[in-house]
C-alpha atoms as a PDB file:
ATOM      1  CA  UNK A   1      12.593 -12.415  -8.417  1.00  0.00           C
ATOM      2  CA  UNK A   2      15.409 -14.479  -9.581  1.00  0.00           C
ATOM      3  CA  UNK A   3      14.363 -14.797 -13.243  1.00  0.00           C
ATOM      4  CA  UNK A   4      16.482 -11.823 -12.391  1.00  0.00           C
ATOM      5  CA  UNK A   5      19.373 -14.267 -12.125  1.00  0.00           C
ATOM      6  CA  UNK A   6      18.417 -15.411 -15.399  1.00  0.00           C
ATOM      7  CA  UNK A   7      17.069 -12.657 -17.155  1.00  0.00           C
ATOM      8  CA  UNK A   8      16.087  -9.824 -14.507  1.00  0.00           C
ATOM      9  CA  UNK A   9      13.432  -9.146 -12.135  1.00  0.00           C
ATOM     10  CA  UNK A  10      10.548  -7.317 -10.527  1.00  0.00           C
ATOM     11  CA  UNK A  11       7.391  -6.705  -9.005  1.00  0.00           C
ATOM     12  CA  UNK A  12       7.151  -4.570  -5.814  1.00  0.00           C
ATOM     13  CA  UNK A  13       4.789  -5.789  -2.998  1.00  0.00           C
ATOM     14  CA  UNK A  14       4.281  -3.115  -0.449  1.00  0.00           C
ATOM     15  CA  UNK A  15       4.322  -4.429   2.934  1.00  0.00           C
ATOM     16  CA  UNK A  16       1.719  -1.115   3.835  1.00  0.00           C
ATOM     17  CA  UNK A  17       1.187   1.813   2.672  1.00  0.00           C
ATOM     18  CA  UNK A  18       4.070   3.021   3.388  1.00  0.00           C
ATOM     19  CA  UNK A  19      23.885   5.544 -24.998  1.00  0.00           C
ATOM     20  CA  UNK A  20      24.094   6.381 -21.550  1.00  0.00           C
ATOM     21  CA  UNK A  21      23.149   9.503 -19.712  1.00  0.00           C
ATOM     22  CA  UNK A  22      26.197  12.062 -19.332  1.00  0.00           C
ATOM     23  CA  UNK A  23      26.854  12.059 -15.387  1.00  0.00           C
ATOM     24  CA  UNK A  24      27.052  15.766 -15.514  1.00  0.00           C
ATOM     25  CA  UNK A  25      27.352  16.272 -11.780  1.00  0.00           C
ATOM     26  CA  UNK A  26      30.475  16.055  -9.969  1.00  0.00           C
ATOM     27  CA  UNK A  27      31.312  12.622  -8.358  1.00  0.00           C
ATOM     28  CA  UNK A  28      30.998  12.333  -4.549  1.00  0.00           C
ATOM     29  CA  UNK A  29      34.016  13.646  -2.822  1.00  0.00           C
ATOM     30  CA  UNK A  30      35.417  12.747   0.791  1.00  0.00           C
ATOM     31  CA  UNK A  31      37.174  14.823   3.359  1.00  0.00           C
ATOM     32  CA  UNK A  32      39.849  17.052   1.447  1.00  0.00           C
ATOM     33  CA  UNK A  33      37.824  17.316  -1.852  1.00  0.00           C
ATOM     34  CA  UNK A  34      39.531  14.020  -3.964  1.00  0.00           C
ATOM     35  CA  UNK A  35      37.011  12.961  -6.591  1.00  0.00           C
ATOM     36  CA  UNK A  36      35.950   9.467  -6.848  1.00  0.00           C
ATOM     37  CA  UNK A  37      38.487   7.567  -8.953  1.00  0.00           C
ATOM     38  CA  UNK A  38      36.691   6.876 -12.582  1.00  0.00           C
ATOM     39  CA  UNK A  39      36.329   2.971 -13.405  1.00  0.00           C
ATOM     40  CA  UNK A  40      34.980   1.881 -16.993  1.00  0.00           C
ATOM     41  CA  UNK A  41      32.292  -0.620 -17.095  1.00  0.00           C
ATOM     42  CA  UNK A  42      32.099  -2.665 -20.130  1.00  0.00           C
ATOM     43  CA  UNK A  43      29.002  -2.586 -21.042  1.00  0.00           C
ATOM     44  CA  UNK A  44      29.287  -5.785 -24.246  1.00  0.00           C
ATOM     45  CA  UNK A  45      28.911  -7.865 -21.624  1.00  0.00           C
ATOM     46  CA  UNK A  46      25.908  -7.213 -19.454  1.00  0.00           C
ATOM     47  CA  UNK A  47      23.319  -9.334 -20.763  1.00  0.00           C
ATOM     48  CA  UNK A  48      25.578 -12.467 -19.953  1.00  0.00           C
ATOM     49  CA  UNK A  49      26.188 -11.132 -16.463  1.00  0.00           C
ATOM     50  CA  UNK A  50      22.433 -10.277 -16.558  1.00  0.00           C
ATOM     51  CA  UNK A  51      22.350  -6.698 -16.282  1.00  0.00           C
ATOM     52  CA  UNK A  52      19.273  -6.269 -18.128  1.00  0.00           C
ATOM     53  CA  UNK A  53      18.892  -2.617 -16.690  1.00  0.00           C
ATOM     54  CA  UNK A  54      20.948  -1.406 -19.341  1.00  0.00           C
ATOM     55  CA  UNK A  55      18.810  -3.098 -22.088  1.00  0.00           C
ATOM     56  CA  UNK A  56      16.170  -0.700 -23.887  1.00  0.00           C
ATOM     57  CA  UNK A  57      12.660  -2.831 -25.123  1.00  0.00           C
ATOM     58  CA  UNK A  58      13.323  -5.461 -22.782  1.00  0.00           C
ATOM     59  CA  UNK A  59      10.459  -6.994 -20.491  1.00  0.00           C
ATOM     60  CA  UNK A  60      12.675  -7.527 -17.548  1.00  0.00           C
ATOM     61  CA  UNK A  61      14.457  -4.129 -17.870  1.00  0.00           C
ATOM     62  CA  UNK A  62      10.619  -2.456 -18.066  1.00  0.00           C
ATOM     63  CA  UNK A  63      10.016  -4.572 -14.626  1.00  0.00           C
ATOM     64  CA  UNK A  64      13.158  -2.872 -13.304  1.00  0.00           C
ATOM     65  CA  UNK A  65      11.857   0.896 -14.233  1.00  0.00           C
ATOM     66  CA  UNK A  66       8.633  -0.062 -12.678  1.00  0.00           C
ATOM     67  CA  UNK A  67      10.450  -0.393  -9.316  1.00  0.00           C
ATOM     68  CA  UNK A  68      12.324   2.165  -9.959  1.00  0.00           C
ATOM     69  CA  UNK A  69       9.681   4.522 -10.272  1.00  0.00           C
ATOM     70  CA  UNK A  70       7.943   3.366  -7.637  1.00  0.00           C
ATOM     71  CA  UNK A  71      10.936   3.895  -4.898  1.00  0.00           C
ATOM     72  CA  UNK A  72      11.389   7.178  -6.246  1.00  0.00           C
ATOM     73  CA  UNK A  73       7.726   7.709  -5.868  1.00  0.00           C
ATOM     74  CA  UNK A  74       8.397   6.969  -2.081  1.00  0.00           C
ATOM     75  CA  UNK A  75      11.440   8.504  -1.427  1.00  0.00           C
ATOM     76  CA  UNK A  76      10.206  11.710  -3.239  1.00  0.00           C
ATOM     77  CA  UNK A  77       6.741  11.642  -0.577  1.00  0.00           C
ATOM     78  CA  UNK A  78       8.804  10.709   1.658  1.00  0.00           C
ATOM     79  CA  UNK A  79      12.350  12.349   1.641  1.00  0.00           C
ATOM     80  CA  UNK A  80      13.704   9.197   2.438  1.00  0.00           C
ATOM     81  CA  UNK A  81      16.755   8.011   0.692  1.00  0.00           C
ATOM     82  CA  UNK A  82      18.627   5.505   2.165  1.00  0.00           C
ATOM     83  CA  UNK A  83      17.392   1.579   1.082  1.00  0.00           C
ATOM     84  CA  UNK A  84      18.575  -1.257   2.178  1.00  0.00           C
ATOM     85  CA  UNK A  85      18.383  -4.421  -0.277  1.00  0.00           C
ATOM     86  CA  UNK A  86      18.298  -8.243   1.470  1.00  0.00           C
ATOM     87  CA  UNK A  87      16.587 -11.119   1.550  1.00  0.00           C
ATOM     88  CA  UNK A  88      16.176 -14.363   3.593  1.00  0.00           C
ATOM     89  CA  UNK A  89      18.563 -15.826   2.687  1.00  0.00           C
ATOM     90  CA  UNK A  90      21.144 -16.465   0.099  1.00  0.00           C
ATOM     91  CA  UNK A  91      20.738 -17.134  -4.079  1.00  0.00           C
ATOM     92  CA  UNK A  92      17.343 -15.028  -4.163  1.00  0.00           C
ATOM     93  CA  UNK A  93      18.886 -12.455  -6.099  1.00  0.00           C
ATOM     94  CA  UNK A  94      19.008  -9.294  -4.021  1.00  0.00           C
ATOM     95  CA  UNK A  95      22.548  -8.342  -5.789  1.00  0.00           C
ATOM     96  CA  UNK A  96      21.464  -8.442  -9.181  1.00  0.00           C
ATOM     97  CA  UNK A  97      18.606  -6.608  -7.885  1.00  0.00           C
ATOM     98  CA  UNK A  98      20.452  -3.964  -5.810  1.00  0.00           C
ATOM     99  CA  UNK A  99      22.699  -3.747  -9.394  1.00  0.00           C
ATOM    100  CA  UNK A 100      19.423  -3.556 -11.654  1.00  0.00           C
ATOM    101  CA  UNK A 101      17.524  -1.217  -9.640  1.00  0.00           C
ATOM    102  CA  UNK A 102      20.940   1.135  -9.428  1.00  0.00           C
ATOM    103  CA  UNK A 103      21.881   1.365 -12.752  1.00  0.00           C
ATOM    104  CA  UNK A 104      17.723   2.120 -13.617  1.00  0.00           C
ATOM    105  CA  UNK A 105      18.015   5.169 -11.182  1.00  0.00           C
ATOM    106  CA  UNK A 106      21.477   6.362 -12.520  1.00  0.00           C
ATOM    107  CA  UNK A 107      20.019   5.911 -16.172  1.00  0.00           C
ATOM    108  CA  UNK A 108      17.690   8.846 -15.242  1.00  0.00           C
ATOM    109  CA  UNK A 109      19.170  12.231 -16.494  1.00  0.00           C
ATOM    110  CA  UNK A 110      18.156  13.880 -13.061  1.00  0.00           C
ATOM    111  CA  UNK A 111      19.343  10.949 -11.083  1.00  0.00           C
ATOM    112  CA  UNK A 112      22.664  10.187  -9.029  1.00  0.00           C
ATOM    113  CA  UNK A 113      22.884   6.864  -6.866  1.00  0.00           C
ATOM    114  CA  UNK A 114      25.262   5.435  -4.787  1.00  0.00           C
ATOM    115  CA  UNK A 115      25.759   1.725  -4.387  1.00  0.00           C
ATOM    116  CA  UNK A 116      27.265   0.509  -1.244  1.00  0.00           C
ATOM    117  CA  UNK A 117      28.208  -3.472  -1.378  1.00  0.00           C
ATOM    118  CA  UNK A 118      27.329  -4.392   2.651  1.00  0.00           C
ATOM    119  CA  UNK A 119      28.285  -7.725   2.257  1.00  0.00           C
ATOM    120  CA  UNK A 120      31.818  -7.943   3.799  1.00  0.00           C
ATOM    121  CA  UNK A 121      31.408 -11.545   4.085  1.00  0.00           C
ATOM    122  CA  UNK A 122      30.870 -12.131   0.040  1.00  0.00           C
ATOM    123  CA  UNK A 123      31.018  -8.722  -1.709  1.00  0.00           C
ATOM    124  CA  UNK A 124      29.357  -8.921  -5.090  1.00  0.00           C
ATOM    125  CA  UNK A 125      28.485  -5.970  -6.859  1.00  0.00           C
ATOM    126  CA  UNK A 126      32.107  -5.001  -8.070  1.00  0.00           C
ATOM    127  CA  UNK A 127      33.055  -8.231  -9.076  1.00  0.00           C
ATOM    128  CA  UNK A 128      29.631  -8.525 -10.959  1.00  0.00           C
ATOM    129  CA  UNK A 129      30.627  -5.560 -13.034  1.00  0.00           C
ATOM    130  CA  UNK A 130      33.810  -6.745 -14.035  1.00  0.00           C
ATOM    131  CA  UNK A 131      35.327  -4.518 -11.910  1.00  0.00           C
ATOM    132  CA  UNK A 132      38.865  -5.382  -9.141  1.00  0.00           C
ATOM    133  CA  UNK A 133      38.823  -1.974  -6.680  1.00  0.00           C
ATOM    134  CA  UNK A 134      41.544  -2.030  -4.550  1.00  0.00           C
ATOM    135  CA  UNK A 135      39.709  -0.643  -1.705  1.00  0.00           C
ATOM    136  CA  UNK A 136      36.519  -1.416  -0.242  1.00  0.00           C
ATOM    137  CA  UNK A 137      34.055  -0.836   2.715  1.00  0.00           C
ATOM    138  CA  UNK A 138      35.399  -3.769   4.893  1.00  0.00           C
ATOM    139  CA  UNK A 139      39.034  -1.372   4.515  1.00  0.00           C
ATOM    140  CA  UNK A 140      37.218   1.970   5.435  1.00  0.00           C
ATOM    141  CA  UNK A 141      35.728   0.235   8.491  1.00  0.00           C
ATOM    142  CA  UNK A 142      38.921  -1.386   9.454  1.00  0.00           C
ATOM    143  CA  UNK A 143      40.518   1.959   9.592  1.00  0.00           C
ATOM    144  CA  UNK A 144      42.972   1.045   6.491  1.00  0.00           C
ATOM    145  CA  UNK A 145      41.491   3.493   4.128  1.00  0.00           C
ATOM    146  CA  UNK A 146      39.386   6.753   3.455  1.00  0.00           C
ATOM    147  CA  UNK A 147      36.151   7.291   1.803  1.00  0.00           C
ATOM    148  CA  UNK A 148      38.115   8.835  -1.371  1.00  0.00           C
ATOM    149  CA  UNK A 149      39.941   5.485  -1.689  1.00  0.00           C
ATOM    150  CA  UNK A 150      37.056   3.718  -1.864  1.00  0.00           C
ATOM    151  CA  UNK A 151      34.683   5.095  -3.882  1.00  0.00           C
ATOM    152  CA  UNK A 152      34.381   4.510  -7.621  1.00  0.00           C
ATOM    153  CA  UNK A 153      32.469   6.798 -10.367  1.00  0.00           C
ATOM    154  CA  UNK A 154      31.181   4.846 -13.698  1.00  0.00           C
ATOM    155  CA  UNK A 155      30.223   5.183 -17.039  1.00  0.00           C
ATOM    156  CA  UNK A 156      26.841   3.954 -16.289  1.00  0.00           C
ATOM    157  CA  UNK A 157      24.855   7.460 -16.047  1.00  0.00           C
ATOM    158  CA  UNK A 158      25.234   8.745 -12.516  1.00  0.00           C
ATOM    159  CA  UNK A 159      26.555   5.549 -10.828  1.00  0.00           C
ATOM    160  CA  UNK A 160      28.895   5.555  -7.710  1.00  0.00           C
ATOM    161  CA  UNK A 161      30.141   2.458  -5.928  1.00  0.00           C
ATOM    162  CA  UNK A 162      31.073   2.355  -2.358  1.00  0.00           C
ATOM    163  CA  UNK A 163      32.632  -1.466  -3.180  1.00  0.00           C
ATOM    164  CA  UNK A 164      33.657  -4.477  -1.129  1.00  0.00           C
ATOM    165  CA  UNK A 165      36.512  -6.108  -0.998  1.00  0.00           C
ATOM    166  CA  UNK A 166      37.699  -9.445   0.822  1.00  0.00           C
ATOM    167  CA  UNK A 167      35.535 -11.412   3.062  1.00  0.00           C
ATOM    168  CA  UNK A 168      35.585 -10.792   6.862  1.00  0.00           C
ATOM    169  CA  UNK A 169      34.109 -12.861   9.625  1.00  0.00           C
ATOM    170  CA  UNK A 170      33.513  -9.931  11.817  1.00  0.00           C
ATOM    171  CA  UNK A 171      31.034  -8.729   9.762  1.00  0.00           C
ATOM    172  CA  UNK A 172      28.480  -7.982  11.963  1.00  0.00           C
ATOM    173  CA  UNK A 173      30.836  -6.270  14.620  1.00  0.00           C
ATOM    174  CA  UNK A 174      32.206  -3.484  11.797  1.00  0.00           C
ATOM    175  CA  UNK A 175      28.727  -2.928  10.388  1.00  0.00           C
ATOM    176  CA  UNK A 176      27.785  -2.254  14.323  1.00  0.00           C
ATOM    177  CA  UNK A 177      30.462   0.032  14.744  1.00  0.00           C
ATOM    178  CA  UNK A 178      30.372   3.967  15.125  1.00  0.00           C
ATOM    179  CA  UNK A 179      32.732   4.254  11.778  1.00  0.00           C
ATOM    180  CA  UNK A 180      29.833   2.316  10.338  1.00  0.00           C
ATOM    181  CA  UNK A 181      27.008   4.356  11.738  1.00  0.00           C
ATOM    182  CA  UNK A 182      29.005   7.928  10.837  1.00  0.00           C
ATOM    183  CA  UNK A 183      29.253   6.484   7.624  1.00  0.00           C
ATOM    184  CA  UNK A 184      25.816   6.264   6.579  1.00  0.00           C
ATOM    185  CA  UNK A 185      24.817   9.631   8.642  1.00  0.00           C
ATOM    186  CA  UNK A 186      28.113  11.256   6.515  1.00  0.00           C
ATOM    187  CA  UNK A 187      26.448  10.044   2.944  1.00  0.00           C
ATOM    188  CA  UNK A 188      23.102  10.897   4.009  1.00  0.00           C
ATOM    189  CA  UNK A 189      23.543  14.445   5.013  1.00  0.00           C
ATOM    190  CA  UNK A 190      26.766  14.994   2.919  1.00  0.00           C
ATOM    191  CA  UNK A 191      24.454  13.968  -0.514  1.00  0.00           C
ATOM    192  CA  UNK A 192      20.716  14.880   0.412  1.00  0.00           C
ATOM    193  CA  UNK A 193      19.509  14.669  -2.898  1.00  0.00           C
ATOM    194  CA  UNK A 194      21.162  11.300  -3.839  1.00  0.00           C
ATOM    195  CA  UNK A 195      19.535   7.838  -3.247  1.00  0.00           C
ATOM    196  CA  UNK A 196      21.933   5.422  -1.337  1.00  0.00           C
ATOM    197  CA  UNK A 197      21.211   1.841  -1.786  1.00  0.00           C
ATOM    198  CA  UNK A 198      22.985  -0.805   0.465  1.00  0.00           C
ATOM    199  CA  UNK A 199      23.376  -4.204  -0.610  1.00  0.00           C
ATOM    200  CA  UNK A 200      23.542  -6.625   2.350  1.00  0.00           C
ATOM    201  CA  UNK A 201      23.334 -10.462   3.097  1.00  0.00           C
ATOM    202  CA  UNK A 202      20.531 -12.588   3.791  1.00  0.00           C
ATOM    203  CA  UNK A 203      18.892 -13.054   6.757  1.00  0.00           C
ATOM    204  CA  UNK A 204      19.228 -16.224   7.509  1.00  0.00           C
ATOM    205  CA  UNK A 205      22.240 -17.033   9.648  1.00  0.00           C
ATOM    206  CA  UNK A 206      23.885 -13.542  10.246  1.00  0.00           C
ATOM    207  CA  UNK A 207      22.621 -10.697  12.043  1.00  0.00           C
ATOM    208  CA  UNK A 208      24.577  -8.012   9.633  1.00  0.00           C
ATOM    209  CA  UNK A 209      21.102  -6.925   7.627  1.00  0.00           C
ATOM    210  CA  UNK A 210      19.292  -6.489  11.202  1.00  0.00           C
ATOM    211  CA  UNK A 211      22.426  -4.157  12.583  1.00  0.00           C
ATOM    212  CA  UNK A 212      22.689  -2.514   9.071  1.00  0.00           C
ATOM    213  CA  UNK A 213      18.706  -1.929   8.838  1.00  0.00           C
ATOM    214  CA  UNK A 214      19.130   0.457  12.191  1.00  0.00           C
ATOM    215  CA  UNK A 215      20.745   2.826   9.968  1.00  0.00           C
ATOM    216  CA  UNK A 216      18.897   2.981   6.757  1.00  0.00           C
ATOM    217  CA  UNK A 217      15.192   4.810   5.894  1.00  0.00           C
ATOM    218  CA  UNK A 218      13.824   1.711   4.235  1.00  0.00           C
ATOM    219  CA  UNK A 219      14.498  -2.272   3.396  1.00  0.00           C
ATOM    220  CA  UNK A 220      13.330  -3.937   0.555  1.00  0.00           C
ATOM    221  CA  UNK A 221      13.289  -7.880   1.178  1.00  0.00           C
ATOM    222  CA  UNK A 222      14.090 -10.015  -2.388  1.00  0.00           C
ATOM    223  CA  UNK A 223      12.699 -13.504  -2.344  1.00  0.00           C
ATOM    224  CA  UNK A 224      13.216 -16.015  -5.295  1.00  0.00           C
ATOM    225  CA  UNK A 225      10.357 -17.558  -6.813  1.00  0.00           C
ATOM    226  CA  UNK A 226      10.039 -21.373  -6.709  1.00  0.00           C
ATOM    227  CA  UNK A 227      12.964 -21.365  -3.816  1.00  0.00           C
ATOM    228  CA  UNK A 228      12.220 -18.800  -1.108  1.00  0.00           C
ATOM    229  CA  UNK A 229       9.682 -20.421   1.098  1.00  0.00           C
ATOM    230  CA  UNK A 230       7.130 -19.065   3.567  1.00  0.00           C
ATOM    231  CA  UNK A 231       8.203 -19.618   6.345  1.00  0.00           C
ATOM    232  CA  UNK A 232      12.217 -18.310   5.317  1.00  0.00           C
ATOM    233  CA  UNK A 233      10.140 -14.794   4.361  1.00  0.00           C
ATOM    234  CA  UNK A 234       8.371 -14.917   7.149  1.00  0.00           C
ATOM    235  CA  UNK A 235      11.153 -15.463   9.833  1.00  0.00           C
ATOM    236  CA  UNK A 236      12.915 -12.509   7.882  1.00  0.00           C
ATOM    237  CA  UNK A 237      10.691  -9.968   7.931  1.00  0.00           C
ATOM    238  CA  UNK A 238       9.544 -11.114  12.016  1.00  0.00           C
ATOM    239  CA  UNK A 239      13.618  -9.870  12.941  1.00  0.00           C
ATOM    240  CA  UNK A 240      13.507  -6.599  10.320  1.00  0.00           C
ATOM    241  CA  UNK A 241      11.759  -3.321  11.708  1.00  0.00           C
ATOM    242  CA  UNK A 242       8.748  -3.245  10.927  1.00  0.00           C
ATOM    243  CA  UNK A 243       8.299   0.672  10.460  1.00  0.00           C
ATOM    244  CA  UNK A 244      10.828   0.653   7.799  1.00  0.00           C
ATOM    245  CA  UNK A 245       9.792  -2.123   5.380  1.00  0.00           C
ATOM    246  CA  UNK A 246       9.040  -0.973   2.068  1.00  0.00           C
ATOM    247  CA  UNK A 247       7.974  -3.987   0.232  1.00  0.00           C
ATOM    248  CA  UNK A 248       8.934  -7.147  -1.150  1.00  0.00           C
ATOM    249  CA  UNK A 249      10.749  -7.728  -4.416  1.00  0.00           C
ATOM    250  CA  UNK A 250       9.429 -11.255  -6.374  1.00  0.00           C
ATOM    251  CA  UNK A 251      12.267 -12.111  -8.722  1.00  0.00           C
ATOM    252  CA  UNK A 252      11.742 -15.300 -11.417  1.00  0.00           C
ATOM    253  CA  UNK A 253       8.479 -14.216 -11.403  1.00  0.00           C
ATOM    254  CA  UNK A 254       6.414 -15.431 -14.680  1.00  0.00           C
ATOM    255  CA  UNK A 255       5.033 -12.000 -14.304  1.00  0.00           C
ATOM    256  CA  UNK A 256       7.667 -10.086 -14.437  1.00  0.00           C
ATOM    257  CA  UNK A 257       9.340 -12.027 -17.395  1.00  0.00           C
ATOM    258  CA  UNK A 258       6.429 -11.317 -19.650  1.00  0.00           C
ATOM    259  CA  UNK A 259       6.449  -7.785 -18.728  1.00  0.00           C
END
């Protein structure tokens, strides 16, 4: 899955058995009721920054649907609704893929996602939008800001970002934190009927995804064709939980370019 870099992504492997729509529902609110704080995405541009999700009759965007539907598919068996996006390590795509699948669920008339951007070491996903918020998750955890400051509603259907902002080298120590962990429970009960996806680093070399995977439902490991390796995958998924791996996500795939 990093033909996703280039183009897109997708095929699911299960580790077990286990215009754009109006966004017609309110946006998420915090403590005291303040909306989100509307951002515009501009949309010319996200073939370049290879957002194929927003693409109609594209091969890659169909392979993004597919895993849309089948998370939904779980989550709606399930009731699970919290996902956690990494991989083993860094460049295998799992932000373009945390971006894709998001904007495929919020494309969905019925369908409102958040976005969180876990990486406080290298946030991504606003930058990848074109986007500069002035507030991010590395502030809220640091006590600097509120949820409301945070959060941003788009013009991409039913799209909220929780962004990040800065880099921090105590990473792992805020996501372990009980602001972190009343975070998540806070989103998860506050928005029951709202899939949450967290994008977080690679495994390899921090323990942030293993701390952050304590709080989620599910994780969903990205590897890279043609540059993950074996043994990478298989030293991430021996230090995820086991009970709540979903799958793997193959991006670059050959199959998953030609649809």
């Amino acid at each position: 899955m990093e033909k996703a870099s280039q183009e897109g992504t997708a095929a699911v492997e299960p580790q077990a058995p286990a215009a754009e729509a109006p966004a017609a529902e309110a946006a998420p609110e915090a403590r005291g009721g303040r909306p989100a704080r509307r951002v515009e995405v501009d949309l010319s541009h996200a073939r370049e920054r290879r957002l194929v999700a927003f693409l109609d009759n594209h091969p890659v965007a169909e392979q993004y649907r597919k895993l849309r539907t089948q998370v939904r598919a779980h989550a709606e068996a399930t009731g699970d609704r919290c996902f956690l996006i990494t991989s083993p390590g860094e460049g295998d795509g799992k932000t373009l893929t945390a971006l894709n699948l998001a904007i495929a669920m919020a494309r969905e008339i019925d369908q409102t996602v958040l976005l969180v951007d876990a990486n406080l070491r290298q946030p991504a996903v606003a930058q990848t939008l074109g986007l500069s918020p002035e507030a991010g998750l590395g502030d809220y955890l640091e006590g600097k800001a509120e949820v409301p400051d945070c959060l941003l509603r788009t013009n991409v259907g039913k799209l909220v970002l929780f962004p990040g902002v800065g880099s921090r080298g105590d990473a792992a120590e805020l996501l372990d934190s009980q602001r972190m962990r009343a975070l998540v429970a806070e989103l998860k009960g506050r928005y029951p009927d709202r899939t949450i996806l967290f994008d977080a680093p690679g495994v390899e070399g921090v323990a942030d995804p293993i701390v952050l995977s304590r709080w989620v439902d599910r994780v969903l490991v990205v590897v890279r064709e043609g540059v993950t390796t074996a043994d990478a995958l298989e030293r991430a998924l021996s230090v995820l939980p086991h009970d709540k791996l979903l799958g793997t996500v193959l991006t670059a795939s050959t199959e998953a370019a030609g649809g």
